[in-house]
PDB file of N, CA and C in Angstrom:
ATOM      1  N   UNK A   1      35.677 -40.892  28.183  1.00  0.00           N
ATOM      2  CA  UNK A   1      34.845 -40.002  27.390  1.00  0.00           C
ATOM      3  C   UNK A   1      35.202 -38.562  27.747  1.00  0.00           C
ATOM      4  N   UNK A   2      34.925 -37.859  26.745  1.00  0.00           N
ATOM      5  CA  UNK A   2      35.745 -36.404  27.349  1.00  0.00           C
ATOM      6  C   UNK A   2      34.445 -35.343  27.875  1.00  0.00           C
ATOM      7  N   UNK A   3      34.755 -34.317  28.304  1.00  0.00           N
ATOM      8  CA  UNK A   3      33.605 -33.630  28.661  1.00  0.00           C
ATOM      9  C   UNK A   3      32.986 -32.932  27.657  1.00  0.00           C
ATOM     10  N   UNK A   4      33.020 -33.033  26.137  1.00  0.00           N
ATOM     11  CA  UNK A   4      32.189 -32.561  25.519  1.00  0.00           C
ATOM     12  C   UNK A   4      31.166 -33.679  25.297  1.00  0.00           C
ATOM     13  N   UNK A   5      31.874 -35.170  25.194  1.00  0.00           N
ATOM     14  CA  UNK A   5      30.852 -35.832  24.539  1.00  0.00           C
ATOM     15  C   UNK A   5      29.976 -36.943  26.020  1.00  0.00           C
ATOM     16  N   UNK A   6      30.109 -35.834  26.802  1.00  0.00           N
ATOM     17  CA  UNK A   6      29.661 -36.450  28.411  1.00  0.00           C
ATOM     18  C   UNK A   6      27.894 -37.093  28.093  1.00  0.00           C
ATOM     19  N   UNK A   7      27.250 -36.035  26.810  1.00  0.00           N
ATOM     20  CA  UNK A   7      25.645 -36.121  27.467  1.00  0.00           C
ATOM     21  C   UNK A   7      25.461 -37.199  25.872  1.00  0.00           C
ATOM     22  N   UNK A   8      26.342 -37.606  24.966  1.00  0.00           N
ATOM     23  CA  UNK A   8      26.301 -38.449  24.452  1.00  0.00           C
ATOM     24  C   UNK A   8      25.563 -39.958  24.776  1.00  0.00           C
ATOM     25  N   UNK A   9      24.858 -40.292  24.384  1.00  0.00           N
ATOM     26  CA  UNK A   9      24.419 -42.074  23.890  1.00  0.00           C
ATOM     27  C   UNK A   9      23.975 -42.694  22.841  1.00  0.00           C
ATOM     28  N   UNK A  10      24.773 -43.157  23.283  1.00  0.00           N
ATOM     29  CA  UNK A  10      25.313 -44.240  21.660  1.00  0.00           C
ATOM     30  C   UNK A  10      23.518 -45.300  21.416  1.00  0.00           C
ATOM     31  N   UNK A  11      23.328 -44.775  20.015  1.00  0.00           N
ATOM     32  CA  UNK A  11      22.295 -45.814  19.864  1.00  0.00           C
ATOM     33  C   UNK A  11      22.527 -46.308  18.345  1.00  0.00           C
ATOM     34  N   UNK A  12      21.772 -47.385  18.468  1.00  0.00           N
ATOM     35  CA  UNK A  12      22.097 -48.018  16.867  1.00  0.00           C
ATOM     36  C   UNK A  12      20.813 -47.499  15.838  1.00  0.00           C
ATOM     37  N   UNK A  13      21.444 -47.785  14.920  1.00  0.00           N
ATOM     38  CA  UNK A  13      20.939 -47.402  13.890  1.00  0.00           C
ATOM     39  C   UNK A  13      19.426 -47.303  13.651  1.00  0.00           C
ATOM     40  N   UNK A  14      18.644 -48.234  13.851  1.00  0.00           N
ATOM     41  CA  UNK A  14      17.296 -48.654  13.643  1.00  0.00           C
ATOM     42  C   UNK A  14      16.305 -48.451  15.297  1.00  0.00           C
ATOM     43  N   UNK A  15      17.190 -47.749  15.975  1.00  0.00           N
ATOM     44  CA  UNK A  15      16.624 -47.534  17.351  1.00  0.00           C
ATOM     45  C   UNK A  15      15.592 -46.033  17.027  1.00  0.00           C
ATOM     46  N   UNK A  16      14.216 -46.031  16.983  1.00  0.00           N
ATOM     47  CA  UNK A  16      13.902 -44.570  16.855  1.00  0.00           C
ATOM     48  C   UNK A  16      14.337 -43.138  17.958  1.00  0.00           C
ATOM     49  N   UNK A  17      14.719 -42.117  17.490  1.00  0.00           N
ATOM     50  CA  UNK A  17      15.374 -41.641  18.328  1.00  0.00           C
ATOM     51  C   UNK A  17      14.732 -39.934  17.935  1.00  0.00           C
ATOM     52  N   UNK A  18      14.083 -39.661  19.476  1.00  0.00           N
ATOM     53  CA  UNK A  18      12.889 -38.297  19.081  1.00  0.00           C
ATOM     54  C   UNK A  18      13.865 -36.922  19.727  1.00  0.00           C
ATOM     55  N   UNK A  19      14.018 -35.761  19.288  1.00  0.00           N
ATOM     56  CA  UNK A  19      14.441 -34.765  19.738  1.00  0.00           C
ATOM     57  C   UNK A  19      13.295 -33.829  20.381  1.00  0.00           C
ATOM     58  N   UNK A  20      12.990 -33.286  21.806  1.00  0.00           N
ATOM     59  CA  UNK A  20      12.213 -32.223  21.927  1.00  0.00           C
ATOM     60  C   UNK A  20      13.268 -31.397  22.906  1.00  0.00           C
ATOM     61  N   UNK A  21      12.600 -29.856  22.391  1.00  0.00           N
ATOM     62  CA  UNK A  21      13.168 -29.194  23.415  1.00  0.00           C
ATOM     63  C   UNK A  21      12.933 -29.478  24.404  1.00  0.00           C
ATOM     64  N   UNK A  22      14.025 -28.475  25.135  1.00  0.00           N
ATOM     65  CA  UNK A  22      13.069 -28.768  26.694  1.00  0.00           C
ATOM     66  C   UNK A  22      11.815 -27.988  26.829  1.00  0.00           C
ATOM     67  N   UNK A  23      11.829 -26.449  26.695  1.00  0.00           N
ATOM     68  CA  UNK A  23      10.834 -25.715  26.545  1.00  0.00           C
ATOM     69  C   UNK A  23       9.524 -26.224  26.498  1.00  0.00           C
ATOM     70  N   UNK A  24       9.743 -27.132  25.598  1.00  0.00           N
ATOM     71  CA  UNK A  24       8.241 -27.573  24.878  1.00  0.00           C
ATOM     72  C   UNK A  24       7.668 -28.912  26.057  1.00  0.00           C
ATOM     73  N   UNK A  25       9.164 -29.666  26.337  1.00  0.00           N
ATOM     74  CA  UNK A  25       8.198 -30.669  27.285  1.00  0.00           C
ATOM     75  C   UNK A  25       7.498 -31.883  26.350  1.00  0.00           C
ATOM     76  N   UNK A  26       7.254 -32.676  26.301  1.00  0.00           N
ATOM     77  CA  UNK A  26       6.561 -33.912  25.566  1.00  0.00           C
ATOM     78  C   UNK A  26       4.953 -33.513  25.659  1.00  0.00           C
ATOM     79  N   UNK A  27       4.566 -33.728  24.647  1.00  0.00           N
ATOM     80  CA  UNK A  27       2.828 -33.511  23.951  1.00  0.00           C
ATOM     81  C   UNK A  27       2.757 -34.923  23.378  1.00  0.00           C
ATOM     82  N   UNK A  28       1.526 -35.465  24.094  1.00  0.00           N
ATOM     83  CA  UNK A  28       1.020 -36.656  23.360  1.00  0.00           C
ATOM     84  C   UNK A  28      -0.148 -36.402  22.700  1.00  0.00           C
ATOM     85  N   UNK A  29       0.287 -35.759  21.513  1.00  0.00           N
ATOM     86  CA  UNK A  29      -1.273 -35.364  20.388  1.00  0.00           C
ATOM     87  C   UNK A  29      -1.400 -36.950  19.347  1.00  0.00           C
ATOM     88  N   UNK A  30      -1.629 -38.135  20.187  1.00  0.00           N
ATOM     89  CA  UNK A  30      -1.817 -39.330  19.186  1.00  0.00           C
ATOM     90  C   UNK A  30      -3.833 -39.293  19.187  1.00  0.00           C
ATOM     91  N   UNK A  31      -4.106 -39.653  17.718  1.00  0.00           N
ATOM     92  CA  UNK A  31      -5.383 -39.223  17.281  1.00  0.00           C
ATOM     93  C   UNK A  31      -6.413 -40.234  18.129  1.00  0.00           C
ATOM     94  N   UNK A  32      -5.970 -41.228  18.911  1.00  0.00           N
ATOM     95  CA  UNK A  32      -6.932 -41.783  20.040  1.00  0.00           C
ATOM     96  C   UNK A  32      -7.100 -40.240  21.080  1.00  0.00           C
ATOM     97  N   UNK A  33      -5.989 -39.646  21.516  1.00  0.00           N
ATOM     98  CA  UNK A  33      -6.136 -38.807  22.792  1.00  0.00           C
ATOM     99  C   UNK A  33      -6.890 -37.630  22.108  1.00  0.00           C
ATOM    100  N   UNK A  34      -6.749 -37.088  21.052  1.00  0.00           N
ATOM    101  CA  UNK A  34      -7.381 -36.257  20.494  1.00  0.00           C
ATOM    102  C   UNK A  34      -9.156 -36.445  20.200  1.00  0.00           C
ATOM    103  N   UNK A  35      -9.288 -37.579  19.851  1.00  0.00           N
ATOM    104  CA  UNK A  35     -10.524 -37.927  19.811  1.00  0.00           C
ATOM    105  C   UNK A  35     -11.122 -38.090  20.868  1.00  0.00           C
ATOM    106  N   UNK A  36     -10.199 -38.800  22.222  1.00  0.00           N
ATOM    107  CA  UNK A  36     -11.152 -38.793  23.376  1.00  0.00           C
ATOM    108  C   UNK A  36     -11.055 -37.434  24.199  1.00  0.00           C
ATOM    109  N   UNK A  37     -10.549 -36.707  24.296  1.00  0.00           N
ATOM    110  CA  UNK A  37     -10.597 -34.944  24.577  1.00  0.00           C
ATOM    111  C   UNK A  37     -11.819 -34.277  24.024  1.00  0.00           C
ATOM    112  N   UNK A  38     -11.735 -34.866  22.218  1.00  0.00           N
ATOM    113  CA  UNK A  38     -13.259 -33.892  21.357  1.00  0.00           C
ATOM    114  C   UNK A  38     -14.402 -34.574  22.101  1.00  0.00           C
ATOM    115  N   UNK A  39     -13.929 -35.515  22.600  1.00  0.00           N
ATOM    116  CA  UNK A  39     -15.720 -36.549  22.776  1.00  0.00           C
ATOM    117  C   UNK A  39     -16.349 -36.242  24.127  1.00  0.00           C
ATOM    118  N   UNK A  40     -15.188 -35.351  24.835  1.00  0.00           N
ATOM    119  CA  UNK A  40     -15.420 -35.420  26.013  1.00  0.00           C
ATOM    120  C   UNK A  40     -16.438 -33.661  26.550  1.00  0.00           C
ATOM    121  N   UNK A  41     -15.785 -32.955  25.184  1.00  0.00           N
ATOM    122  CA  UNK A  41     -16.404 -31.618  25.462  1.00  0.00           C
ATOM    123  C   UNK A  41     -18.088 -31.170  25.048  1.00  0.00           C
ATOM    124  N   UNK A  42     -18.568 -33.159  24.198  1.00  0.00           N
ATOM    125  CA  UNK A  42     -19.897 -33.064  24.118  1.00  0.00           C
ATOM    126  C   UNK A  42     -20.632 -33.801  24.697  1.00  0.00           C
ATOM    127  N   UNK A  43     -20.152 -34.753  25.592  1.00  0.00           N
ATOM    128  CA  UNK A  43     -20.856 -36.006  26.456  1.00  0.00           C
ATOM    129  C   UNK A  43     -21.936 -34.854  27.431  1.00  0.00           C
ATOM    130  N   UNK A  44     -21.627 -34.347  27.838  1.00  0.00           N
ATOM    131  CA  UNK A  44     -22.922 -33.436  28.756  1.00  0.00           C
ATOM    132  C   UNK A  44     -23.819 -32.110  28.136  1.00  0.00           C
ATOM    133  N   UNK A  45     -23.223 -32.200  26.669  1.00  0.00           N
ATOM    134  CA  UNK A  45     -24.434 -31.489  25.740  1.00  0.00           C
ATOM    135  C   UNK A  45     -26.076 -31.614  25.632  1.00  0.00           C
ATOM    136  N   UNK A  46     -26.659 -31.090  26.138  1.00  0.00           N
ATOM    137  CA  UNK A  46     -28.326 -31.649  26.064  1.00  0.00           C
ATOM    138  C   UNK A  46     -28.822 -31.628  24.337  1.00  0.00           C
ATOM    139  N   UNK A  47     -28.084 -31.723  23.208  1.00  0.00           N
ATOM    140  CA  UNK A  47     -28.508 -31.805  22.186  1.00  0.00           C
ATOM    141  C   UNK A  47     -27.679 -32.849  21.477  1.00  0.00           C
ATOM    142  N   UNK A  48     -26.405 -33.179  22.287  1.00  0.00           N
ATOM    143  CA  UNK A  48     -25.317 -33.882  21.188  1.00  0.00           C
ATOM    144  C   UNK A  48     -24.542 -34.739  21.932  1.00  0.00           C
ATOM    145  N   UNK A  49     -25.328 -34.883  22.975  1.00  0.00           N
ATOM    146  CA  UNK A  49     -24.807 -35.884  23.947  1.00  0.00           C
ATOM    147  C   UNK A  49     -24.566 -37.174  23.284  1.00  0.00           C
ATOM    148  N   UNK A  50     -25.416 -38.121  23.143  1.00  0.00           N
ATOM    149  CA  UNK A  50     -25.566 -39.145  22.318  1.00  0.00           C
ATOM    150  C   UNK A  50     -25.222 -39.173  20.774  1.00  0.00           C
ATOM    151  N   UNK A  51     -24.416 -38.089  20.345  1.00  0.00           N
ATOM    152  CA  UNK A  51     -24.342 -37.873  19.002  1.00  0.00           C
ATOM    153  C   UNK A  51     -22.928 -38.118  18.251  1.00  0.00           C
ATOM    154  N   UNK A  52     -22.763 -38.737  17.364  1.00  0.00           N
ATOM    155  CA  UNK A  52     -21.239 -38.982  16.889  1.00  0.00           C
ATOM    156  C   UNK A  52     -21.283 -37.616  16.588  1.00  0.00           C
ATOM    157  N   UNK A  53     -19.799 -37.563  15.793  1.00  0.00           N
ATOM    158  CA  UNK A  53     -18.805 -36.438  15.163  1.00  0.00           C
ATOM    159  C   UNK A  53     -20.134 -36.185  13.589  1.00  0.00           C
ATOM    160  N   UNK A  54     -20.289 -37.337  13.349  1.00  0.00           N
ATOM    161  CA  UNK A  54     -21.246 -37.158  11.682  1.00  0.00           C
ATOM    162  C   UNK A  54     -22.264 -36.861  11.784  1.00  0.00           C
ATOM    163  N   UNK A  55     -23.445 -37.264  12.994  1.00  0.00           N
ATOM    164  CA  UNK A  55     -24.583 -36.920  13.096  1.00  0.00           C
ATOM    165  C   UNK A  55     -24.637 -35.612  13.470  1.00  0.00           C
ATOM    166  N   UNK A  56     -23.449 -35.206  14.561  1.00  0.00           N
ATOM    167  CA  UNK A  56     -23.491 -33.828  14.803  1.00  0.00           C
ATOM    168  C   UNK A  56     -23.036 -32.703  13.954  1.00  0.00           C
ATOM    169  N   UNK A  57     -22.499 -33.130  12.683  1.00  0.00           N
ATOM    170  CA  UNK A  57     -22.185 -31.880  11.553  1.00  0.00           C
ATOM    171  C   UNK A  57     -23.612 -32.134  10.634  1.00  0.00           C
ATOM    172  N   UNK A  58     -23.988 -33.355  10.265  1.00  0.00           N
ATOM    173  CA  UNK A  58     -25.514 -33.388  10.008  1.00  0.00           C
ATOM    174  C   UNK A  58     -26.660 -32.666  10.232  1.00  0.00           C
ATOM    175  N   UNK A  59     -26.604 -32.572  11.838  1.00  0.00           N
ATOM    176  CA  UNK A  59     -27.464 -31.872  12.563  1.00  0.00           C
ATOM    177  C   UNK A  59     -27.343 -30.479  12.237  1.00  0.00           C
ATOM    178  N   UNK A  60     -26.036 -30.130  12.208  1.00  0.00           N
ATOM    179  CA  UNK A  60     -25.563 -28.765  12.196  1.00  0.00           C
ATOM    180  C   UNK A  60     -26.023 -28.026  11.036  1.00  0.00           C
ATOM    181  N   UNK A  61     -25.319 -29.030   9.667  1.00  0.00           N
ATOM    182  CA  UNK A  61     -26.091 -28.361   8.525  1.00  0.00           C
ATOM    183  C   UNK A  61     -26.288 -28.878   7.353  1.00  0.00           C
ATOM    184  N   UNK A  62     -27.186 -30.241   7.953  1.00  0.00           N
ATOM    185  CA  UNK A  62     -28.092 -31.187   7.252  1.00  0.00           C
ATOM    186  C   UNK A  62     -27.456 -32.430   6.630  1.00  0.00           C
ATOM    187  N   UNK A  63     -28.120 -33.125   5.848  1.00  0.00           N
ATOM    188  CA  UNK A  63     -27.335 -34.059   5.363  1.00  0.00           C
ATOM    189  C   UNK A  63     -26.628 -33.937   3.721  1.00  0.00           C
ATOM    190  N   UNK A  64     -25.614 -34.980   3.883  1.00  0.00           N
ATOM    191  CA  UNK A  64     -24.701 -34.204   2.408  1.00  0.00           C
ATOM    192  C   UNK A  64     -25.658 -34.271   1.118  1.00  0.00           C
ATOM    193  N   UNK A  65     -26.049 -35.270   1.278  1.00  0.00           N
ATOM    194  CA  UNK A  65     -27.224 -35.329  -0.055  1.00  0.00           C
ATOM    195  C   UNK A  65     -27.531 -34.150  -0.414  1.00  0.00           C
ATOM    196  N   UNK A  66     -28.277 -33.638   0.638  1.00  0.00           N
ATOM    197  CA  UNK A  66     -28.900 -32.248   0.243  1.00  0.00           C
ATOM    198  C   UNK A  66     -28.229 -30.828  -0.150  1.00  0.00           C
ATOM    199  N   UNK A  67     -26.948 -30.606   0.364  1.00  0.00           N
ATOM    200  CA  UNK A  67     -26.087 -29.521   0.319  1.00  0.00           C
ATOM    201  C   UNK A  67     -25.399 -30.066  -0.979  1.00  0.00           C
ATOM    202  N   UNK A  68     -24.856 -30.993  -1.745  1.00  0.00           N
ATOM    203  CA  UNK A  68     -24.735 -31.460  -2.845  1.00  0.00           C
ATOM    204  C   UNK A  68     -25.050 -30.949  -3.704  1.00  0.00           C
ATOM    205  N   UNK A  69     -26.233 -30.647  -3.972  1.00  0.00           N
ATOM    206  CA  UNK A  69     -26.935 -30.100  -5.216  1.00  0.00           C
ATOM    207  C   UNK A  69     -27.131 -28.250  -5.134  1.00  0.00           C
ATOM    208  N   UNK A  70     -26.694 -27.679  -4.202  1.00  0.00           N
ATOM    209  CA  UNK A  70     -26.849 -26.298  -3.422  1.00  0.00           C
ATOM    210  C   UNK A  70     -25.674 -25.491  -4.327  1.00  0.00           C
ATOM    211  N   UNK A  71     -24.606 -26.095  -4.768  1.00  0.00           N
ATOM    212  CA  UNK A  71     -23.538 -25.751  -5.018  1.00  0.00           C
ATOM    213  C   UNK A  71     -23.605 -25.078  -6.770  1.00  0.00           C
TER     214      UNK A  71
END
């Protein structure tokens, strides 16, 4: 192999194959880790502790029924 194609590897066709810089480093933004990060910045909320993602935009500014007809 010559020294240009030193950092070469050979993969086949149907092998998935991801490019990152280096700079950047690998980010695992998959929507499980994302969701358990959001869930985590309201578990010790004294209002929204116990509260999903829906009850807590509910809470926030009511239910859709009602903002429905507002428009």
């Amino acid at each position: 192999m010559s020294e240009r194609n030193a950092n070469i590897i050979k993969a086949q066709f149907d092998e998935g194959i991801e490019f990152i810089p280096e700079e950047l480093g690998r980010v695992d933004e998959t929507p499980l880790k994302i969701w358990q990060e959001t869930r985590g910045h309201w578990k010790n909320h004294p209002v929204f502790a116990n509260m999903n993602i829906k009850a807590i935009i509910e809470w926030l500014r009511g239910p859709d029924d009602v903002n429905r007809n507002k428009s």
